[in-house]
Protein backbone atom coordinates (compact mmCIF):
# COMPACT_ATOMS: atom_id res chain seq x y z
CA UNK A 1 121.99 104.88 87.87
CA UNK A 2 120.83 108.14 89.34
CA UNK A 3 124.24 108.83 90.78
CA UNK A 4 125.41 108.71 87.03
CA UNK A 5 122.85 110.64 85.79
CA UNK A 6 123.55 113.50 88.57
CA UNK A 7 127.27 113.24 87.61
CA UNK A 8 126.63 113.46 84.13
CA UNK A 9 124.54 116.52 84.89
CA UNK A 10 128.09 118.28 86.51
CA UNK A 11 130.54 117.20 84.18
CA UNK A 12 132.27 118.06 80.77
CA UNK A 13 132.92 114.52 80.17
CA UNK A 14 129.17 112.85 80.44
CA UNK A 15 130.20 109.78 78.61
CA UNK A 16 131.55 107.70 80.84
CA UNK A 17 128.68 108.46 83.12
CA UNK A 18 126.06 108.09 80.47
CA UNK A 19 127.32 104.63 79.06
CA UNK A 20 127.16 103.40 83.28
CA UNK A 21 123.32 105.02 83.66
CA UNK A 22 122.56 102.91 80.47
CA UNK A 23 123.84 99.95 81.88
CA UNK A 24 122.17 100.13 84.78
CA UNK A 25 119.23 100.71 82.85
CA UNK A 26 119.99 97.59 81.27
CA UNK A 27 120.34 95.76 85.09
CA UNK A 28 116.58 97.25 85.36
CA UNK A 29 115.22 95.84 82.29
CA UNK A 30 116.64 92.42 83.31
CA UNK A 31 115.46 92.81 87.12
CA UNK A 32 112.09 93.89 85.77
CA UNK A 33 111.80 90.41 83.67
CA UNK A 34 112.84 88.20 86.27
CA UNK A 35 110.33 89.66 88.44
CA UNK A 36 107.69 89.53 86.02
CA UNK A 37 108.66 85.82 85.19
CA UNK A 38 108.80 84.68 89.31
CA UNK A 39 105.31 86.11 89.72
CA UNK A 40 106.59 89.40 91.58
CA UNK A 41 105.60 91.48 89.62
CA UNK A 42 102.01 91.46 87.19
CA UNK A 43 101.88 91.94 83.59
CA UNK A 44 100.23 95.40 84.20
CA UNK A 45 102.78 96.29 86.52
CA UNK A 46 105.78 95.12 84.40
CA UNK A 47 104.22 96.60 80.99
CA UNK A 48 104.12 100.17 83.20
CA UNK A 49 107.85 99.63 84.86
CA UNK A 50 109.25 98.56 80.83
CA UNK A 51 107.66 101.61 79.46
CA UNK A 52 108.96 104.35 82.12
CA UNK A 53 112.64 102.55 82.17
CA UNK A 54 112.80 102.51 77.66
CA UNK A 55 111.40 106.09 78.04
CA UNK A 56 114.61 106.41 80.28
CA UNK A 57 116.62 104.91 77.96
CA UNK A 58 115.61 107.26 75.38
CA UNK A 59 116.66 109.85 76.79
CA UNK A 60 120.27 108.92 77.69
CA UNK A 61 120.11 107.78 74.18
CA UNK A 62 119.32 111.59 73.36
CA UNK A 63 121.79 113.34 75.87
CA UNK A 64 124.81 110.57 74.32
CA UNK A 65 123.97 111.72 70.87
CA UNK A 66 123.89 115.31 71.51
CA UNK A 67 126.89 115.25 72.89
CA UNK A 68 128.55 113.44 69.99
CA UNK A 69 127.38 116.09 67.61
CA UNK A 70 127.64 118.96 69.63
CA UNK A 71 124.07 120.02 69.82
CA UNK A 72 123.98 120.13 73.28
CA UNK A 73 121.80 123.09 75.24
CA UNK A 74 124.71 125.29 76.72
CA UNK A 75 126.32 125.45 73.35
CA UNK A 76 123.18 127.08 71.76
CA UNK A 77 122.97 129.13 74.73
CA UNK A 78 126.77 130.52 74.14
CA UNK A 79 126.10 130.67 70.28
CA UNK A 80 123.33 133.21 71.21
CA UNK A 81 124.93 135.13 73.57
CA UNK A 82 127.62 135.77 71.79
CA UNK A 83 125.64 136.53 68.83
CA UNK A 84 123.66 139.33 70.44
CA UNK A 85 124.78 142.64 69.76
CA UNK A 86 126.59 144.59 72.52
């Protein structure tokens, strides 16, 4: 998932990259239940570990819908700039 993320960070075309982070997001949410159902894991410990991973999830959410619309960072940084006067 990190891997994605990182590529996602370097690349025009974050998509594809952001749709595989959320899947393996999904692979954590699923690893974090089975662990909390064998006894791995305790209820503190899995409430804490489902929190960080939706806050995650979030924002890829976020980044995917920016995208879609355009509102991403470096576009309102270019809008800006090229606003300014010379």
């Amino acid at each position: 998932m990190l891997d994605n993320l990182i590529a996602a960070t370097y690349s025009r075309d974050r998509e594809q990259y952001l749709r595989a982070a959320n899947l393996g997001l999904e692979k954590m949410r699923f690893a974090m239940r089975l662990s909390k159902d064998l006894h791995y894991l305790n209820l503190k410990g899995y409430e804490y570990a489902a929190r960080a991973i939706n806050n995650v999830g979030c924002l890829v959410g976020g980044w995917m819908k920016s995208d879609r619309t355009g509102n991403c960072g470096t576009d309102v940084d270019n809008r800006s700039r090229s606003a300014a006067p010379s």
